[in-house]
N, C-alpha and C. Protein backbone atom coordinates (compact mmCIF):
# COMPACT_ATOMS: atom_id res chain seq x y z
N UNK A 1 -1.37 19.09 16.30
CA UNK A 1 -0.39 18.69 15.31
C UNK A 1 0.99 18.50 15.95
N UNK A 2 1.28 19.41 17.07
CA UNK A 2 2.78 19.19 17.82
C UNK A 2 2.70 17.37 17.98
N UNK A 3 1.85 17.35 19.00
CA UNK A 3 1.73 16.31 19.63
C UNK A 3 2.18 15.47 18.75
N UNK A 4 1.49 15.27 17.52
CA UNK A 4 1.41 14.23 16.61
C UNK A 4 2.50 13.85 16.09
N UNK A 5 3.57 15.24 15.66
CA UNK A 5 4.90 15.44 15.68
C UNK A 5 5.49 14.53 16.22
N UNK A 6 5.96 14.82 17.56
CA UNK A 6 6.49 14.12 18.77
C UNK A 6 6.40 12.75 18.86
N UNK A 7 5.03 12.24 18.71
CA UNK A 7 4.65 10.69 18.62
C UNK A 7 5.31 10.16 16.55
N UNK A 8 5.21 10.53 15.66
CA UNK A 8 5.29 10.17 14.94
C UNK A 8 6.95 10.44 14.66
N UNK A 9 7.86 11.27 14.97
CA UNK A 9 9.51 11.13 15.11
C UNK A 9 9.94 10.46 15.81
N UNK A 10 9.18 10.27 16.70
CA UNK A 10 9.56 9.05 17.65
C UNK A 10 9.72 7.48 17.38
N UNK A 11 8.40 7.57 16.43
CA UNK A 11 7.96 5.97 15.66
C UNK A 11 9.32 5.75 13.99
N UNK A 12 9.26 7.17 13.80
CA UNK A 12 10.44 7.07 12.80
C UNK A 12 11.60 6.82 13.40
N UNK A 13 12.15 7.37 14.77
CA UNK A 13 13.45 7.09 14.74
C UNK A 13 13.54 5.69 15.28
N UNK A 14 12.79 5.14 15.76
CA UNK A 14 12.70 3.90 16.18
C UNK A 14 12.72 2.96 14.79
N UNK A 15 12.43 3.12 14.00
CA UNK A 15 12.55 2.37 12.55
C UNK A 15 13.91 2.49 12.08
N UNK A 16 14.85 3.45 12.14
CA UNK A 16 16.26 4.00 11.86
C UNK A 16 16.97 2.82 13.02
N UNK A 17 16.28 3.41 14.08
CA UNK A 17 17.64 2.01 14.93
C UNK A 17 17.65 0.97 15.06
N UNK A 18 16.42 0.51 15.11
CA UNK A 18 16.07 -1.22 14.74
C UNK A 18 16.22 -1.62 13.63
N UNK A 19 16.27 -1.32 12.74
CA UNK A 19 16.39 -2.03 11.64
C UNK A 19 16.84 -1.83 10.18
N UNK A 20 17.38 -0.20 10.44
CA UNK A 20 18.23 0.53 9.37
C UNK A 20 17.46 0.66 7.99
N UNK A 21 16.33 0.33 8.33
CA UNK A 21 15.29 -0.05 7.36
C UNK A 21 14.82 1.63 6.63
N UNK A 22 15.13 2.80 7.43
CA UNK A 22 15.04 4.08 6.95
C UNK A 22 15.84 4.48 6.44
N UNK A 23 17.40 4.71 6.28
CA UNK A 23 18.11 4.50 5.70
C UNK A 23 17.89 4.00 4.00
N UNK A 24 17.31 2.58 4.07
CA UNK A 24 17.20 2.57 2.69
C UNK A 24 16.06 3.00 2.03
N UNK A 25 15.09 3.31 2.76
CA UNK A 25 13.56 4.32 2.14
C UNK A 25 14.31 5.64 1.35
N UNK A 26 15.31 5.88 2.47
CA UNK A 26 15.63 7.19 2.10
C UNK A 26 16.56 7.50 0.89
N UNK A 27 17.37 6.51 0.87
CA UNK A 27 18.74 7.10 -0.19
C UNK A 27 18.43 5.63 -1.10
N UNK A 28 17.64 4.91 -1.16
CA UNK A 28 16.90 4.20 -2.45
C UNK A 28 16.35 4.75 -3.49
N UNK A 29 16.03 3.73 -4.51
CA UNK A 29 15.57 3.93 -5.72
C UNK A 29 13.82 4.51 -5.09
N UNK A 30 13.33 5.38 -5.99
CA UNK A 30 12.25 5.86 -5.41
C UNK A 30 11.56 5.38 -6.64
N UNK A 31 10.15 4.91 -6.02
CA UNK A 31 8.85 4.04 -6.89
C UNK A 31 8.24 5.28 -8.08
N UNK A 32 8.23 5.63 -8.74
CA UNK A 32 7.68 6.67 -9.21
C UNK A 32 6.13 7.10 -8.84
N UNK A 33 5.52 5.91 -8.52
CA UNK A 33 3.97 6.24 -8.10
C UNK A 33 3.86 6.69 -6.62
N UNK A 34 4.97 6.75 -5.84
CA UNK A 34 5.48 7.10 -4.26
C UNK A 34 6.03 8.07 -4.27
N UNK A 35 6.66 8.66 -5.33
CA UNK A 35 7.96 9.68 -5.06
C UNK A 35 7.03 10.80 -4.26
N UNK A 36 5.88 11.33 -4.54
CA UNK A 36 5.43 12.46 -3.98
C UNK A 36 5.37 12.69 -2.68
N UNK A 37 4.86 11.15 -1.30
CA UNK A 37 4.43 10.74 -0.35
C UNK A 37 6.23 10.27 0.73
N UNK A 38 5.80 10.57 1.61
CA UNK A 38 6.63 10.30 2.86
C UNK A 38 6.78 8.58 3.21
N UNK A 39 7.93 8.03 2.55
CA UNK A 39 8.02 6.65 2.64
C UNK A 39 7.78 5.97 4.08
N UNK A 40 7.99 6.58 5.53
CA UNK A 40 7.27 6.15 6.59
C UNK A 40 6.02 6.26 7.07
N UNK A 41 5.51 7.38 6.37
CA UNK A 41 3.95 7.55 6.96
C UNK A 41 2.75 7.79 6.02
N UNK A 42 3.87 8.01 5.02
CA UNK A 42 2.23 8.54 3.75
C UNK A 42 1.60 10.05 3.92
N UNK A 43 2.99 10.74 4.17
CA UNK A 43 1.96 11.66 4.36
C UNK A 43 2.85 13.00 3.09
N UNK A 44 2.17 14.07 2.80
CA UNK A 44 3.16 14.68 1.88
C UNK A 44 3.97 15.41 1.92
N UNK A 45 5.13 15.71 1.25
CA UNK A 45 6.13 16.47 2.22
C UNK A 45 5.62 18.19 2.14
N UNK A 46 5.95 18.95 2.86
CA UNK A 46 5.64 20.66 3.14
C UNK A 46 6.73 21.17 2.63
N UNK A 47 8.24 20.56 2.22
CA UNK A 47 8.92 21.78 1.17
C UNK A 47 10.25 20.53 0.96
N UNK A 48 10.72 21.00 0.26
CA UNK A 48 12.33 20.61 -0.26
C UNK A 48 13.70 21.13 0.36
N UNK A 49 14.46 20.47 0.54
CA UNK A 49 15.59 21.21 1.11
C UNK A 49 16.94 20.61 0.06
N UNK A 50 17.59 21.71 0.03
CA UNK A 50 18.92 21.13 -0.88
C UNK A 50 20.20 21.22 0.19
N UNK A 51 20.57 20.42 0.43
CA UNK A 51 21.76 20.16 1.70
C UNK A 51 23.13 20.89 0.98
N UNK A 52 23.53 20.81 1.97
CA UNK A 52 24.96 21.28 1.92
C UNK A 52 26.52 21.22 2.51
N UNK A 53 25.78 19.86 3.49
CA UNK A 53 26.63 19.11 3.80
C UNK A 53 27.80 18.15 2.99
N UNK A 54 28.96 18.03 3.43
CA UNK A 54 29.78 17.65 2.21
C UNK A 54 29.23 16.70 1.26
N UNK A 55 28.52 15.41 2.33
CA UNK A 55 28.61 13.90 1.76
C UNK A 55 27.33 14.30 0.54
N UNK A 56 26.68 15.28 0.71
CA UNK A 56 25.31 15.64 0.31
C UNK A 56 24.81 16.49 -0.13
N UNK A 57 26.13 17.34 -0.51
CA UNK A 57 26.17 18.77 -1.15
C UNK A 57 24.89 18.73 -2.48
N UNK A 58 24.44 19.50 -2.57
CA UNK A 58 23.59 19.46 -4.11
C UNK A 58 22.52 18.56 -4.08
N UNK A 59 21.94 17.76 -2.81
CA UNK A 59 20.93 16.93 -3.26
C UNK A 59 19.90 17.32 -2.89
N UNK A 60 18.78 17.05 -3.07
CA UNK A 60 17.30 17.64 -2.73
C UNK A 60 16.32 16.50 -1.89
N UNK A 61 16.03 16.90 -0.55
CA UNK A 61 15.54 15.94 0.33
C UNK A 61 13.71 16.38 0.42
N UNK A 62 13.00 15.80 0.32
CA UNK A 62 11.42 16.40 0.59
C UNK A 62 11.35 15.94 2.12
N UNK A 63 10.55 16.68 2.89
CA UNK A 63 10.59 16.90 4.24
C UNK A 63 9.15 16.41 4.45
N UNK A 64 9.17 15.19 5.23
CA UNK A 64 7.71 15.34 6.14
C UNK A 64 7.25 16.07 7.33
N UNK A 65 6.46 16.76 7.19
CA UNK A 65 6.04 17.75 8.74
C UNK A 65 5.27 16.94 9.36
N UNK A 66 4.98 15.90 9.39
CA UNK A 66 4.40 14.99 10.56
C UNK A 66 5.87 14.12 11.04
N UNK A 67 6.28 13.22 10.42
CA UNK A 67 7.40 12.37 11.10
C UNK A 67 9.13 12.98 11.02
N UNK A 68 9.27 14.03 10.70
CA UNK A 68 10.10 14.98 10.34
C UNK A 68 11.42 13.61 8.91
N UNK A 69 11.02 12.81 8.64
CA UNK A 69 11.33 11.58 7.44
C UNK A 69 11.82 12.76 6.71
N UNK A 70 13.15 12.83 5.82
CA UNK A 70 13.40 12.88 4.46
C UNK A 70 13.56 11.86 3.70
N UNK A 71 13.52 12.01 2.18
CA UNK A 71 13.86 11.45 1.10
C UNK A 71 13.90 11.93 0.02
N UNK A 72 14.81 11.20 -0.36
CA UNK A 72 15.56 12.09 -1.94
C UNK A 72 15.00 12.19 -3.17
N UNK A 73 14.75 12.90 -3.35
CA UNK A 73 13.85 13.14 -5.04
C UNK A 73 14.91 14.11 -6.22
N UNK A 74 15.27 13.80 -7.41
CA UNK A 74 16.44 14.48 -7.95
C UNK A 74 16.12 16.39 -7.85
N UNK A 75 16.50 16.84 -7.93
CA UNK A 75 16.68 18.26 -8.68
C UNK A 75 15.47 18.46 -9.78
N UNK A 76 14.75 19.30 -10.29
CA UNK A 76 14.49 19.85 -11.30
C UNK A 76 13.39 19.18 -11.59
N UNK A 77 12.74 18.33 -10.67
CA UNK A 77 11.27 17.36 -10.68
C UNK A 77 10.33 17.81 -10.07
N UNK A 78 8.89 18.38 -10.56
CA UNK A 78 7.85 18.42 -9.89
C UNK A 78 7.99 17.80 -9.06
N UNK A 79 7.66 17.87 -7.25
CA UNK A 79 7.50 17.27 -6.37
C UNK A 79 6.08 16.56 -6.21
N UNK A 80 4.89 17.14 -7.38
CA UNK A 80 3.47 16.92 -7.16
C UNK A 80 3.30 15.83 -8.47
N UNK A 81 3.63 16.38 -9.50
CA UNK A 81 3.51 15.01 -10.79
C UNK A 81 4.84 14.29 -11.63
N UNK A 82 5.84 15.27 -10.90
CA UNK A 82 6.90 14.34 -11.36
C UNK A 82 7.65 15.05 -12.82
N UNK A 83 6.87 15.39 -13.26
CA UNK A 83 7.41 16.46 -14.42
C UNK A 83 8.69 17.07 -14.47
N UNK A 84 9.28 16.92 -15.61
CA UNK A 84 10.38 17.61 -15.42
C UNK A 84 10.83 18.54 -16.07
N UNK A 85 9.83 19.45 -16.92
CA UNK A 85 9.87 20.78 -18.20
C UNK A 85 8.78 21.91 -17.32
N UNK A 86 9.26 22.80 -17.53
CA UNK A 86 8.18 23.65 -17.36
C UNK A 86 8.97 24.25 -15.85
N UNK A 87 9.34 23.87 -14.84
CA UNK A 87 10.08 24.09 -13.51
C UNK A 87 10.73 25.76 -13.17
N UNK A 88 9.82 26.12 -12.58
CA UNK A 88 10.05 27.43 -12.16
C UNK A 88 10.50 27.74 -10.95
N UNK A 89 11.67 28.94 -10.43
CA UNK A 89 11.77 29.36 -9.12
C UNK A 89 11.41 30.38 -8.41
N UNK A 90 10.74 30.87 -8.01
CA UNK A 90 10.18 32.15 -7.68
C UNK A 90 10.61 32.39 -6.26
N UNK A 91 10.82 34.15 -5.89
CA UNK A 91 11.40 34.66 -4.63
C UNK A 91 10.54 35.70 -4.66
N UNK A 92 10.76 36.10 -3.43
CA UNK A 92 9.99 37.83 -2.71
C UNK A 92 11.34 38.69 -2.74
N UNK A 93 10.97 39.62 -3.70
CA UNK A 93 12.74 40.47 -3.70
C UNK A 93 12.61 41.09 -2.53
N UNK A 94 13.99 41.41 -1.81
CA UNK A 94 13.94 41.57 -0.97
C UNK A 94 13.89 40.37 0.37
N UNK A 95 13.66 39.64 0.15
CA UNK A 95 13.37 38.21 0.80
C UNK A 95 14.77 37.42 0.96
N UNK A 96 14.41 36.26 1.49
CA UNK A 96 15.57 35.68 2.02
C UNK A 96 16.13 34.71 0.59
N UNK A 97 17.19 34.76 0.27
CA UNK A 97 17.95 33.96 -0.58
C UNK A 97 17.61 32.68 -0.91
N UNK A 98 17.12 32.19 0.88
CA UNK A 98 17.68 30.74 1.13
C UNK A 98 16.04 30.03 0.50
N UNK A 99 15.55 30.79 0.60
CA UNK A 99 13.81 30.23 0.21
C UNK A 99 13.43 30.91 -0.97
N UNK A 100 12.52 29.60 -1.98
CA UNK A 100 12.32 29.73 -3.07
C UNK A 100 10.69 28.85 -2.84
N UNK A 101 10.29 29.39 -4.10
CA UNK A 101 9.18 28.23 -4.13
C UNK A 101 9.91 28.09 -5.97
N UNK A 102 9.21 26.89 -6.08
CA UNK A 102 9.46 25.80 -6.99
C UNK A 102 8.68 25.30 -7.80
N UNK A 103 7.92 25.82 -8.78
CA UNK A 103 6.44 25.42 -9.70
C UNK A 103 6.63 24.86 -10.53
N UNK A 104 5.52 24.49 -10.85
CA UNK A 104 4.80 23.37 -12.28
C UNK A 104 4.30 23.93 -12.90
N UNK A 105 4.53 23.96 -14.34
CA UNK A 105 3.31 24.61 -15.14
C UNK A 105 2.51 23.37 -15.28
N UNK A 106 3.05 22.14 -15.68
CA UNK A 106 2.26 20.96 -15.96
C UNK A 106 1.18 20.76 -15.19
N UNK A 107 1.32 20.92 -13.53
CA UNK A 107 0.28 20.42 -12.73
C UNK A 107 0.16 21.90 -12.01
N UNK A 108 0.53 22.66 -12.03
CA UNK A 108 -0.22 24.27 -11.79
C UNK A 108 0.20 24.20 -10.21
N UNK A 109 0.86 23.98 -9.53
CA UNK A 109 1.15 23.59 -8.05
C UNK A 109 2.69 24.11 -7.91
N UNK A 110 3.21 24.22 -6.63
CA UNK A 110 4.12 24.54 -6.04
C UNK A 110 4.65 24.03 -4.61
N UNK A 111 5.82 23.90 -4.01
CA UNK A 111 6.41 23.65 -3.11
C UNK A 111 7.84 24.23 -2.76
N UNK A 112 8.01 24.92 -1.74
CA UNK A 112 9.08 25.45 -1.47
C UNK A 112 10.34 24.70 -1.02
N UNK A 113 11.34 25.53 -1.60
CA UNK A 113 12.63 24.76 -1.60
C UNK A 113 13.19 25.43 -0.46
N UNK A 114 13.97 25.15 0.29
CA UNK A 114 15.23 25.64 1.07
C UNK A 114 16.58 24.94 0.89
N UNK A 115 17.55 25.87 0.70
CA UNK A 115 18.80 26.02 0.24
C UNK A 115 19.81 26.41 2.05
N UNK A 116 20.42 25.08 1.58
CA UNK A 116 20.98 25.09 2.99
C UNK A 116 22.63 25.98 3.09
N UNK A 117 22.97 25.65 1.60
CA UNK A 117 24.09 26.63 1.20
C UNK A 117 23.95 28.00 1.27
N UNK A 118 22.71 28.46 1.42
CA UNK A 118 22.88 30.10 1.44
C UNK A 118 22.55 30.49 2.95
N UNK A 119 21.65 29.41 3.77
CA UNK A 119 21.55 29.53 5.00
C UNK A 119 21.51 28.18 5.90
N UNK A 120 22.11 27.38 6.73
CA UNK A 120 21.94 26.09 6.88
C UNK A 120 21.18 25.85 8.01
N UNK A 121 20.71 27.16 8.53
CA UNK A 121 19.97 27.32 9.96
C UNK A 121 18.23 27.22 9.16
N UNK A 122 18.09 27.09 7.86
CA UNK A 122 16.47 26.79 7.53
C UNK A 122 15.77 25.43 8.07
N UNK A 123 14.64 25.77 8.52
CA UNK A 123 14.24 24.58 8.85
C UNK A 123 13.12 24.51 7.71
N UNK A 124 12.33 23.05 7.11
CA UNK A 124 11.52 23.15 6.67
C UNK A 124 9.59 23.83 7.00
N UNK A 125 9.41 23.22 7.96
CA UNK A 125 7.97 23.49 8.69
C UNK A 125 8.06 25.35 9.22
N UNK A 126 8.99 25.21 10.33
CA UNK A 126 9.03 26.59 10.62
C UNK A 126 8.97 28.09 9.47
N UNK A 127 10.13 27.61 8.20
CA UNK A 127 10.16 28.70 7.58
C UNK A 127 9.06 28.67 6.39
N UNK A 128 8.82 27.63 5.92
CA UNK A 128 6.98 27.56 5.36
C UNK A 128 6.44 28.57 6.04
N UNK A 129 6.16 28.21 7.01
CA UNK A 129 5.65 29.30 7.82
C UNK A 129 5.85 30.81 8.16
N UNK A 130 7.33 30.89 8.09
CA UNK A 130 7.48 32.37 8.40
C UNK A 130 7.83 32.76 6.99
N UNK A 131 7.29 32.41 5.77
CA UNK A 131 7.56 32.82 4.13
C UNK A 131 5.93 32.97 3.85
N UNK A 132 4.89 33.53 4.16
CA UNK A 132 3.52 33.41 3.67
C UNK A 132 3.73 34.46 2.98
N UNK A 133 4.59 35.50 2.30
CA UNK A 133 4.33 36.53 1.55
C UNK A 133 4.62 35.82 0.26
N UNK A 134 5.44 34.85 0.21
CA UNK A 134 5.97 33.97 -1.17
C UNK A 134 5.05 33.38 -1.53
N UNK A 135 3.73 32.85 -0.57
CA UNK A 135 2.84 31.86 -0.40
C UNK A 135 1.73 33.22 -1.40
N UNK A 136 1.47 34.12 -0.86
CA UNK A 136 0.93 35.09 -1.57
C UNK A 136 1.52 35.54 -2.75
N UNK A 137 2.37 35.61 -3.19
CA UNK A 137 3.27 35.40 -4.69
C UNK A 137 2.44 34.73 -5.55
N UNK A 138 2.65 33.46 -5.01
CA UNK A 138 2.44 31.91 -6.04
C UNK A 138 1.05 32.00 -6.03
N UNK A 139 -0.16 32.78 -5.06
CA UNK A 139 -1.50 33.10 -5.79
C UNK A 139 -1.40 33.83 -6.17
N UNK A 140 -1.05 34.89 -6.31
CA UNK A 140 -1.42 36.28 -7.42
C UNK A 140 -1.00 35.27 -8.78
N UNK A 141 0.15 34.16 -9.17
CA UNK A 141 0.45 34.28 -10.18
C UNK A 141 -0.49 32.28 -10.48
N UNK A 142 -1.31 32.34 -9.83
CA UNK A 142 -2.51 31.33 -9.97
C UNK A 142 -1.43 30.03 -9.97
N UNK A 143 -1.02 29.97 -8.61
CA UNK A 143 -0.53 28.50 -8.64
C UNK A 143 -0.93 27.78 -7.75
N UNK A 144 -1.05 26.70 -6.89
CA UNK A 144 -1.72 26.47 -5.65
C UNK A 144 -0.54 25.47 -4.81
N UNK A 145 -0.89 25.37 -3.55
CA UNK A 145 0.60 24.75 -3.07
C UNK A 145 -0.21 23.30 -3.08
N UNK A 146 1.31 22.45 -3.30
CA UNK A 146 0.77 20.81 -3.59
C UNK A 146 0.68 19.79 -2.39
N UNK A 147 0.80 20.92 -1.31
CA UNK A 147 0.92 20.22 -0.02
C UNK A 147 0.29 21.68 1.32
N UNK A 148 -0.19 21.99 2.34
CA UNK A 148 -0.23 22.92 2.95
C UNK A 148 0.66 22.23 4.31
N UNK A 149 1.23 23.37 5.00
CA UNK A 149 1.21 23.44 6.05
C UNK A 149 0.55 22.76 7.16
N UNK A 150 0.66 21.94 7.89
CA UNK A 150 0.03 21.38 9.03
C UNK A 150 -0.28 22.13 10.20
N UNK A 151 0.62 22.95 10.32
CA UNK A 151 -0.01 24.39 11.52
C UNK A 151 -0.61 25.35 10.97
N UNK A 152 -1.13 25.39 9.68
CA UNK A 152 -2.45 26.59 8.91
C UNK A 152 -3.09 25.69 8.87
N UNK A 153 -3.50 24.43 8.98
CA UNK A 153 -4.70 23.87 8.81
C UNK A 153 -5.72 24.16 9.58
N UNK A 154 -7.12 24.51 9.18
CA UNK A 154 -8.19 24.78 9.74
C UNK A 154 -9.59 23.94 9.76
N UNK A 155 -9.83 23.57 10.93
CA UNK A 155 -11.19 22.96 10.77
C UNK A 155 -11.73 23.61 10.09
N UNK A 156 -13.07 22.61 8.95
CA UNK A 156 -14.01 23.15 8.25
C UNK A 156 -14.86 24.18 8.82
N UNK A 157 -15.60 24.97 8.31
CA UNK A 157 -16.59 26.00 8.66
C UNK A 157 -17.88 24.98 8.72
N UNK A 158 -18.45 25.22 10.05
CA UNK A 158 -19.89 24.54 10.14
C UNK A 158 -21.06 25.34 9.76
């Protein structure tokens, strides 16, 4: 999956300098039948991040863990069906501020947010990863994530 990383940020940033053509994937009108999927590769994003940079304070970017691509999806929207009632935030007390997961009652699914205002050193992929007790949260309370991790993925059992 590194590998794939490496080759596929590579193919994205090469789309950013030739032809500025990422740019408008990104801070465009989003298709509603696309919003869920990674406008360069199709693939789905592994968590949300809310920036906190001036130009970008308050907005919510979905993260691809294959081409490291953001794009903007509003606040307060299922990331899996789009829904916008029902939107829950859940934490590990004791846990870090900056990470939340983010549920549906509509579509029973979840995706974690990171909040760059409470910590701006979050990365998406990495801290997915180092948050699996939150990940254990959101099953005890029967939710399922709407995307996994690309470094927990496991070949099938033969």
């Amino acid at each position: 999956m590194a590998a794939l990383q490496v080759y596929w940020t590579s193919l994205a940033r090469t789309l950013e300098s030739d032809t500025g053509a990422l740019s408008a994937l990104q801070n465009g009108p989003v298709d509603p039948a696309m919003a869920g999927v990674c406008p360069v590769c199709g693939t789905l994003p592994v968590a949300s991040v809310v920036r906190a940079d001036a130009k970008y304070s308050g907005y919510r970017y979905l993260h691809c863990a294959l081409c490291a691509t953001e794009w903007h999806l509003v606040r307060i929207k299922c990331t899996h069906c789009l829904a916008s009632e029902g939107i829950h935030y859940h934490y590990v007390t004791g846990g870090s501020e900056a990470i939340r997961a983010e549920s549906c009652d509509s579509c029973r699914t979840y995706r974690k947010i990171l909040y760059h205002e409470k910590d701006p050193a979050t990365e998406p992929v990495a801290d997915d990863l180092a948050t699996l007790s939150l990940d254990l949260l959101m099953g005890a309370e029967r939710y399922q994530r709407a995307c996994g991790n690309p470094f927990l993925w496991q070949p099938p059992a033969t």
